[in-house]
N, C-alpha and C. Protein backbone atom coordinates (compact mmCIF):
# COMPACT_ATOMS: atom_id res chain seq x y z
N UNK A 1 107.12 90.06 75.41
CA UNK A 1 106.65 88.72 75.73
C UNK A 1 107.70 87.67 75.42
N UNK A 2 108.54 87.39 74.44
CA UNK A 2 109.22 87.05 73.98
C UNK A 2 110.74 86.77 74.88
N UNK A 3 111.07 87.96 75.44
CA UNK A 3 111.62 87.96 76.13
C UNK A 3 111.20 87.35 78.01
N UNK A 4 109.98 87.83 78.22
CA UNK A 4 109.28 87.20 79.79
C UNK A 4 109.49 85.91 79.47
N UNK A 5 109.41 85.72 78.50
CA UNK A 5 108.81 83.97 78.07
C UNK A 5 110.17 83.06 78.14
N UNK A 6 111.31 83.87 78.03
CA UNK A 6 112.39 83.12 77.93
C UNK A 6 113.07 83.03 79.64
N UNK A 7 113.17 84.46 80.13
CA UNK A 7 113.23 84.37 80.97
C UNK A 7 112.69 83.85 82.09
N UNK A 8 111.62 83.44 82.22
CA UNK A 8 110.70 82.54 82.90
C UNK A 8 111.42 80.66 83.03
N UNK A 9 111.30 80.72 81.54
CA UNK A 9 111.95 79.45 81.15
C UNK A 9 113.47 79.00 81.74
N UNK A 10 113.90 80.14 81.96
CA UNK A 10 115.59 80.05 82.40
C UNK A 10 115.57 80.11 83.79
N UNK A 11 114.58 81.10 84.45
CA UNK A 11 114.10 80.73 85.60
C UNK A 11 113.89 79.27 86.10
N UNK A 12 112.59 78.64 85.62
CA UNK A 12 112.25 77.28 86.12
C UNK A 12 113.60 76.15 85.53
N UNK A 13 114.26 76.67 84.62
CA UNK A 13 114.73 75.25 84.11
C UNK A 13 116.54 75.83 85.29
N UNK A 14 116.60 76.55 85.92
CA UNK A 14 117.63 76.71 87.10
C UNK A 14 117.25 76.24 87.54
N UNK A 15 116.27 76.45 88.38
CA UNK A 15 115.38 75.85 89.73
C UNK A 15 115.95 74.22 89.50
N UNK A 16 115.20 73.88 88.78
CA UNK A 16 115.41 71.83 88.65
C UNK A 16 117.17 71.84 88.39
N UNK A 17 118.41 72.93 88.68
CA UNK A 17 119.41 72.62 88.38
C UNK A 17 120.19 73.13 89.31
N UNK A 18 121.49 72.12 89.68
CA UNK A 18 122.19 72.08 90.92
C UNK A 18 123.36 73.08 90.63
N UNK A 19 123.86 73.56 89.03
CA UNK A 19 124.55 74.44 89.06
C UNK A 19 123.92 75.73 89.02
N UNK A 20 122.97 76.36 89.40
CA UNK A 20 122.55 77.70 88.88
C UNK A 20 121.96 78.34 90.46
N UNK A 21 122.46 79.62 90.32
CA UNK A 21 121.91 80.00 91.63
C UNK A 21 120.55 79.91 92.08
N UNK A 22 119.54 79.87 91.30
CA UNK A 22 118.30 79.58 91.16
C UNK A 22 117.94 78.48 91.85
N UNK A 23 118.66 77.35 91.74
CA UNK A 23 118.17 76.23 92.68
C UNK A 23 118.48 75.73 94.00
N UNK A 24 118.73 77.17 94.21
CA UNK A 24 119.28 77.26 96.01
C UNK A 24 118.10 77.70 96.20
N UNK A 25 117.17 78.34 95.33
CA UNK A 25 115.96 79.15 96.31
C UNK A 25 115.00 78.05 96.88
N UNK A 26 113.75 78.84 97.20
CA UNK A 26 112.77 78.24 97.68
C UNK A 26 111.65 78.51 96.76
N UNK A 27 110.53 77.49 96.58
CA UNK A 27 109.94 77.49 95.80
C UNK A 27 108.96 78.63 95.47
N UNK A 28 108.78 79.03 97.04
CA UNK A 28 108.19 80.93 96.77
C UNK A 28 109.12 81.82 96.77
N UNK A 29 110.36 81.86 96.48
CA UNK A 29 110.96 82.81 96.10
C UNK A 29 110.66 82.46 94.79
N UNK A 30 111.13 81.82 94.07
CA UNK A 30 110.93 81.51 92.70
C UNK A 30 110.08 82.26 91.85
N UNK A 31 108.49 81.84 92.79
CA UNK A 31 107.32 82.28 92.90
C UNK A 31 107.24 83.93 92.23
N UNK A 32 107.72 84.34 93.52
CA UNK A 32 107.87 85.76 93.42
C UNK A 32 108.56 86.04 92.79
N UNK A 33 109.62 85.43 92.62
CA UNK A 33 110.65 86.36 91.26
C UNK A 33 109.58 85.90 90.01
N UNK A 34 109.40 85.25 89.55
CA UNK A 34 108.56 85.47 88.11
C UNK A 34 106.98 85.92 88.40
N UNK A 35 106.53 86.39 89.29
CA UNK A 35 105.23 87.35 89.41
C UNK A 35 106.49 88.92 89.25
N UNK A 36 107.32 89.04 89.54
CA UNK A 36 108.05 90.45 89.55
C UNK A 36 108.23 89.97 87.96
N UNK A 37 108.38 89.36 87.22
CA UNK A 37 108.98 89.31 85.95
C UNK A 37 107.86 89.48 84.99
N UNK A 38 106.52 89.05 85.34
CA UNK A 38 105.08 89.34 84.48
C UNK A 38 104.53 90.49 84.78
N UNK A 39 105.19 91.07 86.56
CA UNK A 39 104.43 92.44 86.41
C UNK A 39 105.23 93.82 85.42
N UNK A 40 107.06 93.42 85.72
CA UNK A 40 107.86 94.50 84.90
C UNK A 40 107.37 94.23 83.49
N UNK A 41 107.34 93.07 82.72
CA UNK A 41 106.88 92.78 81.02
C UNK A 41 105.13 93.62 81.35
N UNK A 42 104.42 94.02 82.43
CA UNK A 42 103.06 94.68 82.12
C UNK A 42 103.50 95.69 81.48
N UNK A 43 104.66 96.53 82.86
CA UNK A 43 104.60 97.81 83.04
C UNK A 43 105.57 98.08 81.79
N UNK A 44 106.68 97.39 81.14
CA UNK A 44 107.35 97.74 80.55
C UNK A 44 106.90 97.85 78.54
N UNK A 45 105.67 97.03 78.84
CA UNK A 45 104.72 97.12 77.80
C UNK A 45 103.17 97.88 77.74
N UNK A 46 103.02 98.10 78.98
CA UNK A 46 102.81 99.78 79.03
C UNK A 46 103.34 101.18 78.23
N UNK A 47 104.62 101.02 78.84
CA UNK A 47 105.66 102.31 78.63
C UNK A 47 105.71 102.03 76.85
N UNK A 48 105.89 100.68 76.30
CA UNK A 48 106.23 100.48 75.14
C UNK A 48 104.41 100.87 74.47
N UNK A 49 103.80 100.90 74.60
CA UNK A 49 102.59 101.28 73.80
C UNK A 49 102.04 102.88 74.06
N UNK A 50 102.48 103.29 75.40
CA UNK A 50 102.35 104.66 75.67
C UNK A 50 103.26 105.41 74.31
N UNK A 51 104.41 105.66 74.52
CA UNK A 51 105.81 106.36 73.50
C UNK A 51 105.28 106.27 72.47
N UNK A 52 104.93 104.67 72.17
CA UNK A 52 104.52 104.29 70.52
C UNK A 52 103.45 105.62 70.20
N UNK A 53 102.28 105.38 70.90
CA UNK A 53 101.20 105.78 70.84
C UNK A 53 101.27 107.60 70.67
N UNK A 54 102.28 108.37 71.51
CA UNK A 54 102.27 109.11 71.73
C UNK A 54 103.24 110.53 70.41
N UNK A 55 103.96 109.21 69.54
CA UNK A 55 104.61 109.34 68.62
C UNK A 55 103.27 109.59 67.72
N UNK A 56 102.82 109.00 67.19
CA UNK A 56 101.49 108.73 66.26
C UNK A 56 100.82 109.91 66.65
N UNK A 57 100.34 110.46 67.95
CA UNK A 57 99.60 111.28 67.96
C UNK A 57 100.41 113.04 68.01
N UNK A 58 101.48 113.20 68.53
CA UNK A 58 101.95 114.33 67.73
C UNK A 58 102.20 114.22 66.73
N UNK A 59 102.22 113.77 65.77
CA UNK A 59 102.60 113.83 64.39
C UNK A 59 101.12 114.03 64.14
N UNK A 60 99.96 113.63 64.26
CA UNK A 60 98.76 113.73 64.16
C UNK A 60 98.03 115.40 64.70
N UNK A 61 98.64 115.75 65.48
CA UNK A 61 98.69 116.92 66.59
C UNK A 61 97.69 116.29 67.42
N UNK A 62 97.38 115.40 67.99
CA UNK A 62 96.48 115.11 69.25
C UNK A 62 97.30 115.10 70.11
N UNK A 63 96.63 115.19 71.19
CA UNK A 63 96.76 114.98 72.88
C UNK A 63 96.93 113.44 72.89
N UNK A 64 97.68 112.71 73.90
CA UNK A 64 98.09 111.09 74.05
C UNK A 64 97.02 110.89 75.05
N UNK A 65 96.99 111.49 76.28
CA UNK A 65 96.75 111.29 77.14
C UNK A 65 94.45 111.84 77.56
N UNK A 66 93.73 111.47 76.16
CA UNK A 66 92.35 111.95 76.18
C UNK A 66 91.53 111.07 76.65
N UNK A 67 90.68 111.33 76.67
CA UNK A 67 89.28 110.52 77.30
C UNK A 67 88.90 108.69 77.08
N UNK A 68 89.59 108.65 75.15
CA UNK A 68 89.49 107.23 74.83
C UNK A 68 90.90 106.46 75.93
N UNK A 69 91.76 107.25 76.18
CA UNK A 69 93.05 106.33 76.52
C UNK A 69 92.67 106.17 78.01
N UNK A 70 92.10 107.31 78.57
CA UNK A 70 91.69 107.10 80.14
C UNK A 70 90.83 106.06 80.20
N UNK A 71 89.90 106.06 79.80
CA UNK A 71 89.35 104.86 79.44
C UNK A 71 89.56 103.35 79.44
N UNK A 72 90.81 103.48 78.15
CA UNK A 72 91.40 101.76 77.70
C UNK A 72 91.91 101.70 79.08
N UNK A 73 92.17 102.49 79.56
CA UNK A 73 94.06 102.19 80.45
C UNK A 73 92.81 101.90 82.11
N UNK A 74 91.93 102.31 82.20
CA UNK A 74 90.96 101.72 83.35
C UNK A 74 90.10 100.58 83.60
N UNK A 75 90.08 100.42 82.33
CA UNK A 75 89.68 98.84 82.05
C UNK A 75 90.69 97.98 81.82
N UNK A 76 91.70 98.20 81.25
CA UNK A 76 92.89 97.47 81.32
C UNK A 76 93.55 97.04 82.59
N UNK A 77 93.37 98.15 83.40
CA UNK A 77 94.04 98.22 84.73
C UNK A 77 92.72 96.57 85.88
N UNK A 78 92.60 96.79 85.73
CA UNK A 78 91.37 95.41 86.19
C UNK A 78 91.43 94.01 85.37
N UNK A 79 91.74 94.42 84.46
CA UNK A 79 91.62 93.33 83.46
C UNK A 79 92.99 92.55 83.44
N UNK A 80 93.99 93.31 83.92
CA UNK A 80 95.15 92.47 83.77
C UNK A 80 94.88 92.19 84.86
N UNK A 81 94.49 92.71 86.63
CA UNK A 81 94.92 91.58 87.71
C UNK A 81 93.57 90.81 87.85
N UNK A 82 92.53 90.86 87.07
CA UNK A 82 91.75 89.77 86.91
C UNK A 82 92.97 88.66 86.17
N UNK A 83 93.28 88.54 85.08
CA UNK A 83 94.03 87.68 84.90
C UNK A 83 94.94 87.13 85.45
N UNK A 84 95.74 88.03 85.98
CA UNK A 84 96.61 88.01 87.38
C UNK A 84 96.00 87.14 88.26
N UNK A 85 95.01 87.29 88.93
CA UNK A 85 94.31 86.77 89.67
C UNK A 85 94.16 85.36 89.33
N UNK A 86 93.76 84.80 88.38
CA UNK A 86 93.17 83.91 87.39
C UNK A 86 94.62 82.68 87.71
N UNK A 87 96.02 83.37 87.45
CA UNK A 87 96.88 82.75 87.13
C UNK A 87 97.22 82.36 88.14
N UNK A 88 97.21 82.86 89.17
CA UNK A 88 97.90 82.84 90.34
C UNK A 88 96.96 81.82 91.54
N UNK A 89 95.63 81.72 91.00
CA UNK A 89 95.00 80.85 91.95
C UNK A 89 95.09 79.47 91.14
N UNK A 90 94.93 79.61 89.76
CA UNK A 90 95.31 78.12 89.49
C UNK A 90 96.92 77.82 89.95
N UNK A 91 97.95 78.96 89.69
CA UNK A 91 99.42 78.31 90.36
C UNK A 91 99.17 77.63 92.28
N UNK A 92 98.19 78.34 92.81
CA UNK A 92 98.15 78.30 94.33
C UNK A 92 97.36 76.34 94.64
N UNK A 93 96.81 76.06 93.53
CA UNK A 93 95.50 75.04 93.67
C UNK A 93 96.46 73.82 93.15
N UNK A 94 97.60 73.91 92.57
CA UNK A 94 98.56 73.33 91.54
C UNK A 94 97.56 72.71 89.80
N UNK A 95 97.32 73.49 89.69
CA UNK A 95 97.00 73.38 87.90
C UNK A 95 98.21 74.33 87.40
N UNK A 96 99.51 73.58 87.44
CA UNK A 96 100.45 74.27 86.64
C UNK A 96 100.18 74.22 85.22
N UNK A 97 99.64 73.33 84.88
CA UNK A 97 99.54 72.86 83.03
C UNK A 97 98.23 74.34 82.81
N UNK A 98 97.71 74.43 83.42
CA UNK A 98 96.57 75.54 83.03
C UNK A 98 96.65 76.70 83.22
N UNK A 99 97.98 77.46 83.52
CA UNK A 99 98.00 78.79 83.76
C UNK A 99 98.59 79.63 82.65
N UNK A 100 99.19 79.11 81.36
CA UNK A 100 99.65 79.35 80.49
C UNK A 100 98.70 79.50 79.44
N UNK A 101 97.25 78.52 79.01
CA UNK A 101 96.45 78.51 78.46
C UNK A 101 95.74 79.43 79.18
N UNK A 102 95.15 79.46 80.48
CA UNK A 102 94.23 80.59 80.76
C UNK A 102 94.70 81.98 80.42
N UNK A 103 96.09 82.27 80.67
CA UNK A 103 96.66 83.22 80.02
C UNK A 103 96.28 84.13 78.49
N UNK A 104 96.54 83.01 77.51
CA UNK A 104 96.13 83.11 76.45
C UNK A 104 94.93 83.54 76.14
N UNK A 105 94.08 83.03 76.71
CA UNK A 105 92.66 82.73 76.39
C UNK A 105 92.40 83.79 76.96
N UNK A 106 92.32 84.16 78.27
CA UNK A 106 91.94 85.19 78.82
C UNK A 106 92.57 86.96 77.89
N UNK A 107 94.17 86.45 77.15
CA UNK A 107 94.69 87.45 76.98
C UNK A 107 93.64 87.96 75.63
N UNK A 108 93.48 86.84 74.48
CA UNK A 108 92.43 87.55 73.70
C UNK A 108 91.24 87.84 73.98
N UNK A 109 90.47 87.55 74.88
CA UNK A 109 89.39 88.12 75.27
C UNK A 109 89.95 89.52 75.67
N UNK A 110 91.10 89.68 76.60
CA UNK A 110 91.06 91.37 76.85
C UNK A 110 91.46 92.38 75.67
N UNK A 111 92.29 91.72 74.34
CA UNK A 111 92.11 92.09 72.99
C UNK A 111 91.15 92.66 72.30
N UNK A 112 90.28 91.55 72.81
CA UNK A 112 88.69 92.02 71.88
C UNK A 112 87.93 93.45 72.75
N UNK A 113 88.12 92.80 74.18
CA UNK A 113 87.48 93.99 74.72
C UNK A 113 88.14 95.44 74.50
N UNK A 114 89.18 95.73 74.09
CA UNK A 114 90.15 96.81 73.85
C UNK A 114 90.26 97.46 72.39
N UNK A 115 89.71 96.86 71.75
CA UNK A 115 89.53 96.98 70.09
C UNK A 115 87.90 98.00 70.13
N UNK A 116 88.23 98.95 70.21
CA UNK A 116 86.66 99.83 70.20
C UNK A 116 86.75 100.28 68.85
N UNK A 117 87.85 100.21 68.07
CA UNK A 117 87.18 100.98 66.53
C UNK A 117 87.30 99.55 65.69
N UNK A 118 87.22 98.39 66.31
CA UNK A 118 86.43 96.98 65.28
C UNK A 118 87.34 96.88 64.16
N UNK A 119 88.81 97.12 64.78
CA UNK A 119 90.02 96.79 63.67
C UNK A 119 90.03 95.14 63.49
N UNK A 120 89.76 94.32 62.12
CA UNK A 120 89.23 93.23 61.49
C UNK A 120 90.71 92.53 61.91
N UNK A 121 92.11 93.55 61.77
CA UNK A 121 93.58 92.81 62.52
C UNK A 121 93.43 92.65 63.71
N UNK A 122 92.95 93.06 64.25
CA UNK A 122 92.82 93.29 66.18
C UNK A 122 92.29 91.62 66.13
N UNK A 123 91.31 91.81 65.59
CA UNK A 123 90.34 90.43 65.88
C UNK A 123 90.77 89.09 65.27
N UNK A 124 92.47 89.38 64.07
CA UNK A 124 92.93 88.03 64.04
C UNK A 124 93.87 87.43 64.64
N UNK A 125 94.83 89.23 65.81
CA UNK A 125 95.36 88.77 66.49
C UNK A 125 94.54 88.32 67.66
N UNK A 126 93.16 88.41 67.87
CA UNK A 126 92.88 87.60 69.30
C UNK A 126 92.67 86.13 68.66
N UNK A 127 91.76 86.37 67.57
CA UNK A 127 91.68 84.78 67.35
C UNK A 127 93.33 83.57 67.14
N UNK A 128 93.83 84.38 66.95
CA UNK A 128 95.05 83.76 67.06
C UNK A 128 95.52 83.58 68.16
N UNK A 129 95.48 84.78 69.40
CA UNK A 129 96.37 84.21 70.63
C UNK A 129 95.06 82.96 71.02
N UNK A 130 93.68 82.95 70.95
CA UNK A 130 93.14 82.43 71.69
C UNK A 130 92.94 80.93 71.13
N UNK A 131 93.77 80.56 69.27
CA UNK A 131 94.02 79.37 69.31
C UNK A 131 95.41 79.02 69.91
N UNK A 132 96.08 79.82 70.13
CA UNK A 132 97.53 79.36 70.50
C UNK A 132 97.59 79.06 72.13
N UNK A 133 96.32 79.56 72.65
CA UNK A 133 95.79 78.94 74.42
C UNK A 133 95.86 78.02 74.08
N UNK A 134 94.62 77.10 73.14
CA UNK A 134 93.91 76.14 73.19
C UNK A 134 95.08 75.19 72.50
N UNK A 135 96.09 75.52 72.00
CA UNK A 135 97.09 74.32 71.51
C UNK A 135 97.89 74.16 72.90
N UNK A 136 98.18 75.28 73.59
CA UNK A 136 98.94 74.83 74.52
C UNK A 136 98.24 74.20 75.85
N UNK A 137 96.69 74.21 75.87
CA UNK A 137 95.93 73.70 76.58
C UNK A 137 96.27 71.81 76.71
N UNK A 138 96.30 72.04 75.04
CA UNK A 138 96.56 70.64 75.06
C UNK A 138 97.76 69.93 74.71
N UNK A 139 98.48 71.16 74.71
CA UNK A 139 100.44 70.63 74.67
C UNK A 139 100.63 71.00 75.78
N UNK A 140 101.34 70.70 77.07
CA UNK A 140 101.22 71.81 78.23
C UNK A 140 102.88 71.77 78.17
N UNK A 141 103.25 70.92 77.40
CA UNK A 141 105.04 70.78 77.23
C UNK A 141 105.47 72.01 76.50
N UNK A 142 104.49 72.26 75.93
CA UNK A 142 105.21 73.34 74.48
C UNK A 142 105.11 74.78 75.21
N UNK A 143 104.57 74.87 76.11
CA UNK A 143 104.15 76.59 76.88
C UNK A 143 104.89 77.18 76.47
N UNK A 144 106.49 77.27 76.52
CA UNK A 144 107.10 78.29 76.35
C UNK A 144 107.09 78.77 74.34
N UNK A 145 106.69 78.29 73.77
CA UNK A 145 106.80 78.30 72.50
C UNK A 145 105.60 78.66 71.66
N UNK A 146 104.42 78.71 72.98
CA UNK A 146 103.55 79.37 72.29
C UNK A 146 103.24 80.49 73.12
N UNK A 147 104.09 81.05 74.05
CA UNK A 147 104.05 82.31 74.82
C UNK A 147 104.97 83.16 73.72
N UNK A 148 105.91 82.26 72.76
CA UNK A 148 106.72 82.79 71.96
C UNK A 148 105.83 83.40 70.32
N UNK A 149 105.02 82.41 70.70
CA UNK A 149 104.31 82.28 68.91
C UNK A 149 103.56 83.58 69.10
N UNK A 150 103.34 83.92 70.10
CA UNK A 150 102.41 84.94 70.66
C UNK A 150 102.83 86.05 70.59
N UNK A 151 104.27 86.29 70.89
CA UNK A 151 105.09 87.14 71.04
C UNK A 151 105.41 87.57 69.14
N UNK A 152 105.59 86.48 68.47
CA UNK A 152 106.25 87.20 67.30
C UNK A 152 104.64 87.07 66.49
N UNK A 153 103.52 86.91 67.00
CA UNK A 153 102.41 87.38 66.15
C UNK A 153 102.18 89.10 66.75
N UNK A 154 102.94 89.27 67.73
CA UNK A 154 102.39 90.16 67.83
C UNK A 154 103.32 91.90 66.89
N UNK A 155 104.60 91.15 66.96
CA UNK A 155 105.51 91.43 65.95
C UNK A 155 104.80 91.72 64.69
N UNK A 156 104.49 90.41 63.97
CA UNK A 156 104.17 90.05 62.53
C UNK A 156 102.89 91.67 62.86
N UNK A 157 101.99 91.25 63.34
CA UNK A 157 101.19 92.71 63.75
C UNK A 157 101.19 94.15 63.71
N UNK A 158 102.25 94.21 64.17
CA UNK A 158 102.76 95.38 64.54
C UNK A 158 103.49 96.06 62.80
N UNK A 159 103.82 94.74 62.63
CA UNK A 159 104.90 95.38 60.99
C UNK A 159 103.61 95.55 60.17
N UNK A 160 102.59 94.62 59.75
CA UNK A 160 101.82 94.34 59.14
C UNK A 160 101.02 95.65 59.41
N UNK A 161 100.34 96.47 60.49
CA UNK A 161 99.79 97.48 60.99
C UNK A 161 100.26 98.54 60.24
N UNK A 162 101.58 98.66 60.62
CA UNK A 162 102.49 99.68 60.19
C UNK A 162 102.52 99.86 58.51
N UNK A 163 102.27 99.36 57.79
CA UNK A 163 102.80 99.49 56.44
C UNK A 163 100.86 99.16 56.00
């Protein structure tokens, strides 16, 4: 995330600039290059929770690939282009200031729904991404910094999990 988030940013802030190849495009190319940049950060955070996951469970001797993961990964699979969806019709309607917060907001709700063994961390990283919507709801300047805050809570998480 951390990384989408920057790159996005370097994206739009070419666009508004006369030296960068970026601001030769057109505004749906643009478009499309950062929908290709939120779908590779899906898939590439996919792959990054699959390996993770799959580490943990041979060492465990389980199977990666059982009934709970078929599961997450089918509801997940809907749940991100509902959001998808979500983002892309407020970008189409021009609520640019609101696609970053729906993001958020929407992203901890799919948190909560994904948390089936009621991990009490799961539920402070949603309450956390889903205040860090609602600040950028009402900062719409700061987006990139709380796509970031998001990114290293999820860090802080991950270490915090781990140990």
């Amino acid at each position: 995330m951390l990384l989408g988030a920057t790159l996005i940013k370097a994206v739009l802030t070419g666009f508004i600039t006369d030296d960068s190849p970026f601001g030769f495009l057109s505004i749906e190319n643009v478009e499309v290059f950062i929908g290709v940049i939120i779908v590779l950060l899906f898939f590439f955070s996919l792959l990054a929770v699959f390996f993770g996951s799959r580490r943990t469970a041979r060492k465990l001797g389980h199977n990666v690939w059982n009934a709970p993961s078929k599961k997450s990964f089918w509801l997940l699979l809907p749940l991100f282009f509902l959001i998808y969806l979500i983002g892309y019709l407020l970008l189409e309607n021009g609520y640019f200031n609101y696609i970053v917060p729906a993001f958020l907001i929407c992203y901890g709700f799919l948190l909560s729904a994904l948390n089936y063994n009621k991990y009490t961390s799961l539920y402070v990283l949603t309450i956390i991404s889903i205040f860090i919507g609602f600040f950028s709801l009402f900062f719409p300047s700061y987006w990139q910094y709380t796509l970031m805050s998001l990114g290293l809570a999820h860090i802080v998480f991950g270490v915090s999990a781990k140990n």
